[in-house]
C-alpha atoms as a PDB file:
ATOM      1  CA  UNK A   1     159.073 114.178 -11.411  1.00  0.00           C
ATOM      2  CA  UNK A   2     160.639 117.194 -13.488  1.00  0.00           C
ATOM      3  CA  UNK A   3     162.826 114.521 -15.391  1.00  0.00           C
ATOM      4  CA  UNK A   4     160.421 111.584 -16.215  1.00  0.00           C
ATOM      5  CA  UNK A   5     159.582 111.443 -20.069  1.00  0.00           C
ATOM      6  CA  UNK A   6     156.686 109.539 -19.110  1.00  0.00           C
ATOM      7  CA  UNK A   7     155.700 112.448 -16.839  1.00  0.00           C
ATOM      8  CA  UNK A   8     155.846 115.100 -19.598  1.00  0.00           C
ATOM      9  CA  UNK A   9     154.280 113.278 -21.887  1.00  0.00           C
ATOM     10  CA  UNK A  10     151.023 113.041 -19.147  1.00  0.00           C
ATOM     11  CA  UNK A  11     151.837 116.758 -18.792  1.00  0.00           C
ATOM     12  CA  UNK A  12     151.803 117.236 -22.228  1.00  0.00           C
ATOM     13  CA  UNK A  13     155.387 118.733 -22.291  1.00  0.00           C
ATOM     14  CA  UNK A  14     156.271 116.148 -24.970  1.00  0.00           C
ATOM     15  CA  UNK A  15     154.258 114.595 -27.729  1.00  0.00           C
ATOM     16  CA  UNK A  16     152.840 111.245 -27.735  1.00  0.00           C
ATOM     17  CA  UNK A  17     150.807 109.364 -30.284  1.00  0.00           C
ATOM     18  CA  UNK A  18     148.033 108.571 -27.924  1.00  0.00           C
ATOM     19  CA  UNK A  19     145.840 105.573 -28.513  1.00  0.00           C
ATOM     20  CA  UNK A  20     143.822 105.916 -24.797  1.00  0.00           C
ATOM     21  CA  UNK A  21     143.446 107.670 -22.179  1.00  0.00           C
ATOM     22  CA  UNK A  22     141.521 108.240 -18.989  1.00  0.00           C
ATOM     23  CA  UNK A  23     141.276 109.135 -15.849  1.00  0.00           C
ATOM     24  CA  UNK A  24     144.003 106.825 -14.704  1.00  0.00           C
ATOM     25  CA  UNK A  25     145.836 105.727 -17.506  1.00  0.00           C
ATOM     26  CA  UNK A  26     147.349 107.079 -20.567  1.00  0.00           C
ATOM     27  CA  UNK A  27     148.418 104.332 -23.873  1.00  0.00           C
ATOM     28  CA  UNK A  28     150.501 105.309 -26.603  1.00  0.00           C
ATOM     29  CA  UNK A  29     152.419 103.968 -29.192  1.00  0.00           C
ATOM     30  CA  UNK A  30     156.610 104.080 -28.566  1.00  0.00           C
ATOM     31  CA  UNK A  31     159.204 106.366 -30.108  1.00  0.00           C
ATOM     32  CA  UNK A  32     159.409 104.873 -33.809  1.00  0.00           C
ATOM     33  CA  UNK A  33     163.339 103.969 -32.886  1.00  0.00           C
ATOM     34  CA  UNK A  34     161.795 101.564 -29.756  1.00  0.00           C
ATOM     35  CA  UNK A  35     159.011 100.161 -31.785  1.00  0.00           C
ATOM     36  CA  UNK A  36     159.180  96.126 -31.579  1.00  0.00           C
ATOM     37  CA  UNK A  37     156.195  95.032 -33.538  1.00  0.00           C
ATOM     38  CA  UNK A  38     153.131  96.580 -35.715  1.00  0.00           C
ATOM     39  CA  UNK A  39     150.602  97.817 -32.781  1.00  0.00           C
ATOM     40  CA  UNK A  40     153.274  97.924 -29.883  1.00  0.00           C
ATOM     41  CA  UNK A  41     151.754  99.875 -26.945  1.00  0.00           C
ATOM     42  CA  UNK A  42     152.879 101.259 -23.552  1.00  0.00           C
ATOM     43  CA  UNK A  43     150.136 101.304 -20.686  1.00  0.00           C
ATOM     44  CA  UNK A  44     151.695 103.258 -17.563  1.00  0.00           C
ATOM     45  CA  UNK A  45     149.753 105.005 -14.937  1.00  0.00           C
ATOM     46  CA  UNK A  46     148.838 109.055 -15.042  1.00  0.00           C
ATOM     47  CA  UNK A  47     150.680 109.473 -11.369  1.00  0.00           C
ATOM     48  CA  UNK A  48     154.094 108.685 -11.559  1.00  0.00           C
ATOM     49  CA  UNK A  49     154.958 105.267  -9.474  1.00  0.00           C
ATOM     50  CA  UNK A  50     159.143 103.921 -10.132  1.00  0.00           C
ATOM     51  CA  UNK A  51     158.086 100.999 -11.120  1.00  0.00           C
ATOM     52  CA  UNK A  52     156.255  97.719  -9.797  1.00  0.00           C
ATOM     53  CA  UNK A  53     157.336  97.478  -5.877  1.00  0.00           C
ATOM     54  CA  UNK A  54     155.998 101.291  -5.839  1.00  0.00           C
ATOM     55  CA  UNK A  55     152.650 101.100  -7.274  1.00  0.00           C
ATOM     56  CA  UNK A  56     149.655 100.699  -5.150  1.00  0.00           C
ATOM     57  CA  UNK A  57     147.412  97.704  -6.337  1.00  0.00           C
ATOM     58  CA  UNK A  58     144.048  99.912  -7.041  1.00  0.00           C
ATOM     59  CA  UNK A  59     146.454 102.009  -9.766  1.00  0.00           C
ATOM     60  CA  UNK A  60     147.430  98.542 -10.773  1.00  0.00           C
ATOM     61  CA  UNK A  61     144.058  97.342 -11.005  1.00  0.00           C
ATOM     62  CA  UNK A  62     143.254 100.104 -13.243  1.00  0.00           C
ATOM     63  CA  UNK A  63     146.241  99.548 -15.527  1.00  0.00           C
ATOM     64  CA  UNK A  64     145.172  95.955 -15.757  1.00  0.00           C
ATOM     65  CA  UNK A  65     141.555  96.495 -16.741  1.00  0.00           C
ATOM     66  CA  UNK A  66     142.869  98.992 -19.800  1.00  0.00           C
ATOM     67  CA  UNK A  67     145.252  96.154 -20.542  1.00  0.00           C
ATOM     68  CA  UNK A  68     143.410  93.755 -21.209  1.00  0.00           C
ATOM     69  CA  UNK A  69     140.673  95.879 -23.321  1.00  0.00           C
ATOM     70  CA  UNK A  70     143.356  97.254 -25.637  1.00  0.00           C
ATOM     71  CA  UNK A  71     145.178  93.508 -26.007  1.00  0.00           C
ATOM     72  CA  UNK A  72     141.410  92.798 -27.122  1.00  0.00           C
ATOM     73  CA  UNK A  73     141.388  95.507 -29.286  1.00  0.00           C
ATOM     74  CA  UNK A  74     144.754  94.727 -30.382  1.00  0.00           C
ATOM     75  CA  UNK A  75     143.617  90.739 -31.565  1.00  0.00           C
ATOM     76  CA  UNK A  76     140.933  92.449 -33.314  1.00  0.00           C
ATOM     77  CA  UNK A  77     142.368  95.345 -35.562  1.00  0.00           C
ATOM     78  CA  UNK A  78     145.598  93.614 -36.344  1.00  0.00           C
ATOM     79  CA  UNK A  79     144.326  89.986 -36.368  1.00  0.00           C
ATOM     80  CA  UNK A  80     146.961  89.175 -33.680  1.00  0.00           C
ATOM     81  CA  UNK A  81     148.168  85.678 -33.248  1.00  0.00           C
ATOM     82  CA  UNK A  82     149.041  86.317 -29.600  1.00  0.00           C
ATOM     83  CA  UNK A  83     150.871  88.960 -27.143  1.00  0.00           C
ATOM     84  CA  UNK A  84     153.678  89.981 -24.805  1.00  0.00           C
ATOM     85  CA  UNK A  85     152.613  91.682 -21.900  1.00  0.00           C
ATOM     86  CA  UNK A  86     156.311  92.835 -20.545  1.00  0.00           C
ATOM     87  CA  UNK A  87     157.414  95.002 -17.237  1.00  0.00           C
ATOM     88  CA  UNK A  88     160.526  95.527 -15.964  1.00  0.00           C
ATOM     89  CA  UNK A  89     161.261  96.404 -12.479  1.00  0.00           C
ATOM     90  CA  UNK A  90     164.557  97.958 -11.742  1.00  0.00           C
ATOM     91  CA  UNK A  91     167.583  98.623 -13.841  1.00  0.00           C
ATOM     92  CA  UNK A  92     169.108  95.228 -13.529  1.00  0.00           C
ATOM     93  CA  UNK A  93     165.670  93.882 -14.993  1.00  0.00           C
ATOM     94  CA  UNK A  94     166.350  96.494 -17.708  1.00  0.00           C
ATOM     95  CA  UNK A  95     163.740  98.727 -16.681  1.00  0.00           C
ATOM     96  CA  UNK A  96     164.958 101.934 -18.445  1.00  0.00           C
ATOM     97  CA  UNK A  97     162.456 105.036 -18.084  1.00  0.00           C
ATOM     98  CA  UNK A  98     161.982 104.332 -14.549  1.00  0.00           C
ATOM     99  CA  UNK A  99     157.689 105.209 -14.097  1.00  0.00           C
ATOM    100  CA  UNK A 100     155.992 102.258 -13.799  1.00  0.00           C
ATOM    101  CA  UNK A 101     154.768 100.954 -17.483  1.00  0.00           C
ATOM    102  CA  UNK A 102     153.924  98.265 -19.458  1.00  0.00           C
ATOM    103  CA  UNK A 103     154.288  97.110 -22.905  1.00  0.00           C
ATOM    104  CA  UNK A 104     151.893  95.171 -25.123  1.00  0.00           C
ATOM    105  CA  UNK A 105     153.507  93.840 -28.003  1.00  0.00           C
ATOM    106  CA  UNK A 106     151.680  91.960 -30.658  1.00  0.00           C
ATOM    107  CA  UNK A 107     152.778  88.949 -31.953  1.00  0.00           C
ATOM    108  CA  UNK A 108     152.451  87.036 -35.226  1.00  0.00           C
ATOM    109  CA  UNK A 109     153.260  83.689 -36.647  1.00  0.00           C
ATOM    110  CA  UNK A 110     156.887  83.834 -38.110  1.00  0.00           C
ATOM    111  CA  UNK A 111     157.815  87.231 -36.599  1.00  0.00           C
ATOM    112  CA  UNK A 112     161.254  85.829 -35.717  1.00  0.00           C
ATOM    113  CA  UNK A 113     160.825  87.655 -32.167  1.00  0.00           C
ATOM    114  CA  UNK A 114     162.418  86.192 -29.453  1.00  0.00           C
ATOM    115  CA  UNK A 115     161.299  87.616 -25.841  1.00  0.00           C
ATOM    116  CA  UNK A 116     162.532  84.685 -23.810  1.00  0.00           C
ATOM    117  CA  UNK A 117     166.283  84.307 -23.225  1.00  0.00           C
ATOM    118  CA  UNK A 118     167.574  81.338 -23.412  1.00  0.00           C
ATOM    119  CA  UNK A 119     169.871  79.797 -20.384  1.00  0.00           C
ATOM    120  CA  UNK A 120     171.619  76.690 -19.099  1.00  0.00           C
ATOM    121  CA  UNK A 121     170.190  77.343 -15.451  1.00  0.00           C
ATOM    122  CA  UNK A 122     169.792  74.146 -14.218  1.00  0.00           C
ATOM    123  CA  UNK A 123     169.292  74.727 -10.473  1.00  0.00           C
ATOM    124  CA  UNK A 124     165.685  74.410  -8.799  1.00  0.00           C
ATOM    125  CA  UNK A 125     164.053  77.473  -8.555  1.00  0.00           C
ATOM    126  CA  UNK A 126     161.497  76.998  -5.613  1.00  0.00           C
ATOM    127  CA  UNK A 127     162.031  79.484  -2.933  1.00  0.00           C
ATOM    128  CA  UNK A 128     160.143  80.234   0.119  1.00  0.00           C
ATOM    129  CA  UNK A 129     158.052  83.059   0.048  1.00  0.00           C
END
């Protein structure tokens, strides 16, 4: 993937502030510009996978596990009040570096974030699956 950023940054072609890393999986902290909150973190996978149709469930697995030890983390550093755990999948879910990845973003009482549009849909939302 000669044009992921997420890619070169495994590579090392680009910097990264990283917070953890392993054999899998590689955290850092976003470009200052895309930073929502104090402690804001993407998790993605070392191989590249699109996004979350692509990515076999053992890579997910081991995304997962370093998720929820850094949230922990996270809670206990920065005395967290809670936190978003965000993917997007696809550019009409406004998924915009397109390797698979995953944000944890901190949240505090009276941050005045808002990560839940609001809608009028009023129609049931039960499909088949």
């Amino acid at each position: 993937m000669n044009e992921c950023s997420f890619c070169k940054i495994i590579a090392g072609k680009l910097p990264s502030n990283t917070i953890y890393e392993n054999e899998h999986v590689l955290t850092f902290a976003p470009l200052k510009e895309h930073i929502i909150a104090k402690g804001h973190i993407l998790v993605i996978p070392k191989k590249h996978y699109a996004d979350f149709y692509d990515i076999p469930k053992e890579e997910l697995h081991h995304i997962i596990d370093v998720v929820k030890s850094i949230a922990q983390k996270l809670k206990q550093k920065y005395n967290v009040d809670g936190i978003n755990i965000l993917h997007a999948s696809g550019k009409v879910a406004q998924q915009s570096c397109f390797h698979f990845h995953i944000h944890l973003i901190p949240r505090y009482k009276n941050d005045d974030l808002d990560t839940w549009p609001k809608t009028d849909y009023k129609e049931g939302n039960f499909p088949e699956v």
